[in-house]
Protein backbone atom coordinates (compact mmCIF):
# COMPACT_ATOMS: atom_id res chain seq x y z
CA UNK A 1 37.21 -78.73 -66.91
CA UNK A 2 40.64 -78.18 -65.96
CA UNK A 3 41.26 -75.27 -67.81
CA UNK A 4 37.93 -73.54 -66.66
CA UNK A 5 39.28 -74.03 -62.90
CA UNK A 6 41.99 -72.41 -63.54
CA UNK A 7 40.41 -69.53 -65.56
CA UNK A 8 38.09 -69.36 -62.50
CA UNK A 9 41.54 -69.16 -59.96
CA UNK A 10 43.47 -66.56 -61.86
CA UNK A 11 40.10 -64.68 -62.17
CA UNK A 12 39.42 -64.18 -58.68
CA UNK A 13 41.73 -65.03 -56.29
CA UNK A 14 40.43 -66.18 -52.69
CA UNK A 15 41.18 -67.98 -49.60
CA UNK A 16 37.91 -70.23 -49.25
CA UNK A 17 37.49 -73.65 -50.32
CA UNK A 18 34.81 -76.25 -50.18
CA UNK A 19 36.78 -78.28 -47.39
CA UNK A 20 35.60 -74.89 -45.23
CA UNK A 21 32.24 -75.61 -45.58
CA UNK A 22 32.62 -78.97 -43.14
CA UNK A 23 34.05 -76.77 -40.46
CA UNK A 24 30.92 -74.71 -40.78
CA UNK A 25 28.40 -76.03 -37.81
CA UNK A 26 24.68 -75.21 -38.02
CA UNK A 27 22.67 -75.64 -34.84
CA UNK A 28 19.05 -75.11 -35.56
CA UNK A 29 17.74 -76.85 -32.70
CA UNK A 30 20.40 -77.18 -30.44
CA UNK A 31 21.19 -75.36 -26.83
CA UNK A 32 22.72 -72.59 -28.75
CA UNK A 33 19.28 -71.35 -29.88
CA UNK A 34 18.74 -70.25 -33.60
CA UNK A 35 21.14 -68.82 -35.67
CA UNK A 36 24.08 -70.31 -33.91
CA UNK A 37 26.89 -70.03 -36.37
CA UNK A 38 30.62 -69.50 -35.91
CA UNK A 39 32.21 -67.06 -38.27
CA UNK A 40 35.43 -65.44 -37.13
CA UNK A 41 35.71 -66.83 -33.79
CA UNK A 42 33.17 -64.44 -32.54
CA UNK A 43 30.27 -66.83 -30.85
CA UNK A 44 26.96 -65.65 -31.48
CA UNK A 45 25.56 -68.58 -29.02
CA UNK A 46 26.37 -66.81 -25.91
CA UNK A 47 24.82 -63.17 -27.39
CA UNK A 48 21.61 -65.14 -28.43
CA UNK A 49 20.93 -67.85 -25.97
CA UNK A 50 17.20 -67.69 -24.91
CA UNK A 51 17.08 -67.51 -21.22
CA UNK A 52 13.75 -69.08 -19.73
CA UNK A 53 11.66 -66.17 -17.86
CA UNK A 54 11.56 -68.56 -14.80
CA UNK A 55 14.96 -68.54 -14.62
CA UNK A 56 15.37 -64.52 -14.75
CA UNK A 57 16.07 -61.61 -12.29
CA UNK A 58 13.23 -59.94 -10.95
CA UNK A 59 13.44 -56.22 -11.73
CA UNK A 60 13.08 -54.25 -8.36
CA UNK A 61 10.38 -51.58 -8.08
CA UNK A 62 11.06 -48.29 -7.64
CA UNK A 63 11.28 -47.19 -4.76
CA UNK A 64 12.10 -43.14 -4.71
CA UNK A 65 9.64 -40.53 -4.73
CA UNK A 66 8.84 -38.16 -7.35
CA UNK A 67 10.65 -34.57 -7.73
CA UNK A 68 8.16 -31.81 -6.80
CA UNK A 69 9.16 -28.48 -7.25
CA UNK A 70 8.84 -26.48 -4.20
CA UNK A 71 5.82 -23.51 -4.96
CA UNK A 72 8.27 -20.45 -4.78
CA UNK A 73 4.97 -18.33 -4.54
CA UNK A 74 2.53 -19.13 -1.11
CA UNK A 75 -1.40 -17.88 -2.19
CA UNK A 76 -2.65 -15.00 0.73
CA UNK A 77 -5.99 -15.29 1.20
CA UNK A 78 -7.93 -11.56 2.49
CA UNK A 79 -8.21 -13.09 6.31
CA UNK A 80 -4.28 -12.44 6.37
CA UNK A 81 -4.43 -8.97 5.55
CA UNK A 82 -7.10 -8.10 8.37
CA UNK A 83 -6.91 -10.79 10.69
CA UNK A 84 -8.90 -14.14 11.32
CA UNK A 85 -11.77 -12.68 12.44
CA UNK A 86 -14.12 -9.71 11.64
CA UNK A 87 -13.10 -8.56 15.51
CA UNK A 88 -9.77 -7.46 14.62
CA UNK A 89 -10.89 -4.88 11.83
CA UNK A 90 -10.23 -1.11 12.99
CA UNK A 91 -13.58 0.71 13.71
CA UNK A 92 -15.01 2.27 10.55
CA UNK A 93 -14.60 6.06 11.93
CA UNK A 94 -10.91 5.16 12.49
CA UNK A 95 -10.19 3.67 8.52
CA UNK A 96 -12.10 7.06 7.36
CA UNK A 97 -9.43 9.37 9.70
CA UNK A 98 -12.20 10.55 11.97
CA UNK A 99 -11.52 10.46 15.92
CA UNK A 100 -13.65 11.81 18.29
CA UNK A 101 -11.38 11.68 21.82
CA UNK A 102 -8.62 14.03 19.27
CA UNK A 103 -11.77 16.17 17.73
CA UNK A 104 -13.13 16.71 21.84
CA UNK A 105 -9.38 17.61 22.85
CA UNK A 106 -9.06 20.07 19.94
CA UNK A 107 -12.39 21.37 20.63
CA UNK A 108 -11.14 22.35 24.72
CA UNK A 109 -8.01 23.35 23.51
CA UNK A 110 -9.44 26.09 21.23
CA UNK A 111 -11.96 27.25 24.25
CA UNK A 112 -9.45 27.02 26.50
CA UNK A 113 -6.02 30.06 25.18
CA UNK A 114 -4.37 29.49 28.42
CA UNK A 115 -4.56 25.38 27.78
CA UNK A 116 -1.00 24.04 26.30
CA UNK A 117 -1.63 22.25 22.98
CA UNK A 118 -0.46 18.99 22.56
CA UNK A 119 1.63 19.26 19.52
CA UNK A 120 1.55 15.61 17.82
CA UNK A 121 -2.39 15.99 17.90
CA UNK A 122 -2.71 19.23 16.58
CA UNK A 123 -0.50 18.51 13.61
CA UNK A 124 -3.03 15.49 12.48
CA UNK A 125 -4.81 16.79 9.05
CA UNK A 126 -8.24 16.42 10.73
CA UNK A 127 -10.98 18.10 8.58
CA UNK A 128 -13.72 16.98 10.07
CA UNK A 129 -14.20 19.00 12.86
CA UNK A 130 -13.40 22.50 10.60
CA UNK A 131 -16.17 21.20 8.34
CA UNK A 132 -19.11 20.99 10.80
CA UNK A 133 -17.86 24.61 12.51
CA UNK A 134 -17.65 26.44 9.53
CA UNK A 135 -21.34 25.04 8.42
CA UNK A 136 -22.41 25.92 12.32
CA UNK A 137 -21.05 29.70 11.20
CA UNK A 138 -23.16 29.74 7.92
CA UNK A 139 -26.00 28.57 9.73
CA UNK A 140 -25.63 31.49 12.65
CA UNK A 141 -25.52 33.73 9.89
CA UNK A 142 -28.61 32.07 8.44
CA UNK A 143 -30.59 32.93 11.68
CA UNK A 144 -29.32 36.33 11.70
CA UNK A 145 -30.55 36.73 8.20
CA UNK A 146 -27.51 36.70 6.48
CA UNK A 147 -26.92 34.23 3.76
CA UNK A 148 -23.29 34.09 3.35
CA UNK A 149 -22.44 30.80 2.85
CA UNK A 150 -20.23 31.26 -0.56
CA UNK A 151 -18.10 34.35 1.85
CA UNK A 152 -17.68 31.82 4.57
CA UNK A 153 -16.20 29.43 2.11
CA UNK A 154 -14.09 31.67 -0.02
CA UNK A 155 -12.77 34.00 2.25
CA UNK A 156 -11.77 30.19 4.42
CA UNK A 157 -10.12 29.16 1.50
CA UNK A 158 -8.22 32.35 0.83
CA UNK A 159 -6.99 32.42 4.32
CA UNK A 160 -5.80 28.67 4.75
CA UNK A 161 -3.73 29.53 1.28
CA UNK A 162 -2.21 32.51 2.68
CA UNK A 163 -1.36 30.87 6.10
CA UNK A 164 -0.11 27.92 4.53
CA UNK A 165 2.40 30.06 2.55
CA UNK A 166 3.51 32.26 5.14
CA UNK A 167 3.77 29.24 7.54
CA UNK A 168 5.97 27.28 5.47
CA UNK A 169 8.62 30.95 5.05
CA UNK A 170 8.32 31.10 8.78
CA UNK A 171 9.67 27.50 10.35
CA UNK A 172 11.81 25.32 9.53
CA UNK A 173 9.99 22.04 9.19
CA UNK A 174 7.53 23.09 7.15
CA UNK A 175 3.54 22.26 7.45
CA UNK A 176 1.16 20.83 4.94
CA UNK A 177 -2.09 22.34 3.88
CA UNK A 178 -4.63 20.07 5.30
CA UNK A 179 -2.90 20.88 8.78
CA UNK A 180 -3.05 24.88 8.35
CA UNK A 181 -6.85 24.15 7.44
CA UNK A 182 -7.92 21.89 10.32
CA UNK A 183 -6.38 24.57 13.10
CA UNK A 184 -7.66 27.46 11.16
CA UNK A 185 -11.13 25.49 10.97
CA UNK A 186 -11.22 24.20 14.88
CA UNK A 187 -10.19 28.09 16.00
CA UNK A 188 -13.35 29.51 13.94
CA UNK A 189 -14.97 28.32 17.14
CA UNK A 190 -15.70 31.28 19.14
CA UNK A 191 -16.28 33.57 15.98
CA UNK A 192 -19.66 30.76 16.17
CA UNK A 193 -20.52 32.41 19.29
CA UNK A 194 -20.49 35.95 17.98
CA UNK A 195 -22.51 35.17 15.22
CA UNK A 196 -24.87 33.32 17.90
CA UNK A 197 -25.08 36.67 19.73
CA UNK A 198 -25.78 38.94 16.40
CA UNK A 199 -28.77 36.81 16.34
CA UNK A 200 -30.63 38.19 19.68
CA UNK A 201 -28.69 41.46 20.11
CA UNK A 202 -27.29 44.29 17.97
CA UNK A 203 -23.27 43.92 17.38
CA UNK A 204 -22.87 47.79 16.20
CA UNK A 205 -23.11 49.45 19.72
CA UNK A 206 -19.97 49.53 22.08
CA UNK A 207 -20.55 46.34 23.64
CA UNK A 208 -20.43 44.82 20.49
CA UNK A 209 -17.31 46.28 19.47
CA UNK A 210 -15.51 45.05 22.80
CA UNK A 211 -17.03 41.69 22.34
CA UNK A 212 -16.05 41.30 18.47
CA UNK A 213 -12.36 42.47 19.63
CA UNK A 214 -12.13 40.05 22.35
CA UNK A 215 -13.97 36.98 19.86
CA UNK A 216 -11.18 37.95 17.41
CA UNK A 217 -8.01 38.03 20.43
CA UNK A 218 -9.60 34.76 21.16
CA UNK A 219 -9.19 32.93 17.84
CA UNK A 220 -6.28 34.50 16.63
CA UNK A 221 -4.54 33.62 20.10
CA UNK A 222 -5.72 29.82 20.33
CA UNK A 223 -4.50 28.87 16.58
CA UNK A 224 -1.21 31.15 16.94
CA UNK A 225 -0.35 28.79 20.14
CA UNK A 226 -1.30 25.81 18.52
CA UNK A 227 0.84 26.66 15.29
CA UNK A 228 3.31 27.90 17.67
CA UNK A 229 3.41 24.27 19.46
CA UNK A 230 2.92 22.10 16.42
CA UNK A 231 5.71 23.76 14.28
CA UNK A 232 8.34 24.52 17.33
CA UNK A 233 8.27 28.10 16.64
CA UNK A 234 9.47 29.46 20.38
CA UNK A 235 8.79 33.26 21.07
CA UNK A 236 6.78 33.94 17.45
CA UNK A 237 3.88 33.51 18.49
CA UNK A 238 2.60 37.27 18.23
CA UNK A 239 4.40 37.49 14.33
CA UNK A 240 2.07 34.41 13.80
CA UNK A 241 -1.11 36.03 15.79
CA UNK A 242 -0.96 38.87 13.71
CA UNK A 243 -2.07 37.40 10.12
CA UNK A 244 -4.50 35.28 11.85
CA UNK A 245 -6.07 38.01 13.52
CA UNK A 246 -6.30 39.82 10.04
CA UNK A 247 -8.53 36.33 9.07
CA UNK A 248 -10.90 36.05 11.84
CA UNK A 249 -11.40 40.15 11.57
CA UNK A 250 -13.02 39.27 8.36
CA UNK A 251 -15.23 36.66 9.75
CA UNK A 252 -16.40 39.21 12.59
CA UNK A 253 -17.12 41.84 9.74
CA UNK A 254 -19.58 39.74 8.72
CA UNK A 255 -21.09 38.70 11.51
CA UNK A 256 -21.95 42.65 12.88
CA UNK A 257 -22.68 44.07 9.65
C-alpha cells in the first residue's frame, strides 16, 4: 500500500489532506442558515443569513407624481373663430361684400357732379350696385321696345377693359378691374334716365339731342371725378373725361335710335 501512495503523490501533486477535512464546519441547522460553509476565508453566513420579514425595513411608497408631457398643440373649437355667441357674427350682407350706407353714398355722389367723392369708398370693388343699374338700363330699353340686353353687356365689358388699361398707363398707383367696373357701373345712372325718357317721348328731335349731350356730360363728368379722387390724379380729369365720354356716347346711341 505504500508504494501505491506514493505512485498516487508523484502522480498528482496537491496541497490537501484528510486532516483538512476536520477544519471543514457544516452548519445545516445552525444561525448561519443553509449552506454555511467556509472556503477561502470568504463567509457565506453573512451573504445568506435569512432575515425574518418582521424584522425588515418597510419599503416607502412612492410618493412623486407621474411625468406628463405638456400637449404642445391646444384643440380650437369653431366658437373661437367667431366668437361665443351667434351675436358677434358680421351681418350676412357684410360677409357677401354688399353695403348699403356705401351703395346710397355712391348712388348721390353720381347724381350729384358738383359733390366731392370720397376716395377710400369709391375705390371698394363694389359690383353690386353696377349690376342692378345696368339690368334697370336693359329693362328701359325693354319698355322702349328695344331688346338689347347682349349690347348693354358687351359693349360694358369692352369699355371697363379699355378703361382699366388706360387707367393703369395714366397713374401711378395703379387700379384693379373690379374698381374700374363698379364706377363705370354706378355712373351708368343717368344714361337710366334717358332711356326712361325714350320711352314716353321721341329722342331724335333737338330736345333730344341737348338732353342726350347733357346725360352723356353728366356720366362722363361724375366717374372722371371719382377716378380722378380715387387714383390722386390732380388736374386730369378732362384727359380721363374724354374716353369715358366716348363709352356712355355709345350707351345714348342706343337709347335714341
Amino acid at each position: 500500500m505504500s508504494g501505491f501512495d506514493n505512485l498516487n503523490t508523484d502522480f498528482y501533486q496537491t496541497s490537501y489532506s484528510i486532516e483538512d477535512q476536520s477544519q471543514q464546519s457544516y452548519d445545516y441547522g445552525g444561525s448561519g442558515g443553509p449552506y454555511s460553509k467556509q472556503y477561502g476565508g470568504y463567509d457565506y453566513s453573512q451573504q445568506g443569513r435569512f432575515v425574518p420579514p418582521d424584522m425588515m425595513q418597510p419599503q416607502q411608497p412612492y410618493t412623486g407624481q407621474i411625468f406628463q408631457p405638456t400637449q404642445a398643440f391646444t384643440p380650437t373649437t369653431p366658437q373661437s373663430f367667431y366668437g361665443n355667441n351667434f351675436e358677434d357674427e358680421p351681418p350676412l350682407l357684410e360677409e357677401l361684400g354688399i353695403n348699403f350706407d356705401h351703395i346710397w353714398q355712391k348712388t348721390l355722389t353720381v347724381l350729384h357732379p358738383l359733390k366731392v367723392a370720397d376716395g377710400s369708398i369709391m375705390n371698394e370693388t363694389d359690383l353690386a350696385g353696377p349690376m342692378v343699374f345696368c339690368l334697370a338700363f336693359g329693362a328701359t330699353l325693354l319698355l322702349a321696345g328695344k331688346i338689347q340686353f347682349g349690347y348693354v353687356y358687351g359693349i360694358s365689358a369692352i369699355g371697363c377693359l379699355g378703361m382699366f388699361c388706360l387707367l393703369n398707363l395714366m397713374s401711378m398707383t395703379g387700379v384693379s378691374f373690379g374698381c374700374v367696373a363698379s364706377v363705370l357701373g354706378y355712373c351708368l345712372l343717368p344714361m337710366i334716365l334717358l332711356s326712361s325718357f325714350a320711352v314716353i317721348f321721341s329722342l331724335q328731335g333737338m330736345v333730344g339731342i341737348i338732353l342726350t349731350a347733357g346725360i352723356i356730360g353728366w356720366c362722363s363728368f361724375s366717374a372722371s371725378k371719382i377716378f380722378i379722387s380715387a387714383l390722386a390724379m390732380e388736374g386730369q380729369q378732362l384727359l380721363v373725361a374724354y374716353p369715358c365720354a366716348l363709352l356712355y356716347g355709345v350707351f345714348a346711341l342706343i337709347s335714341v335710335f
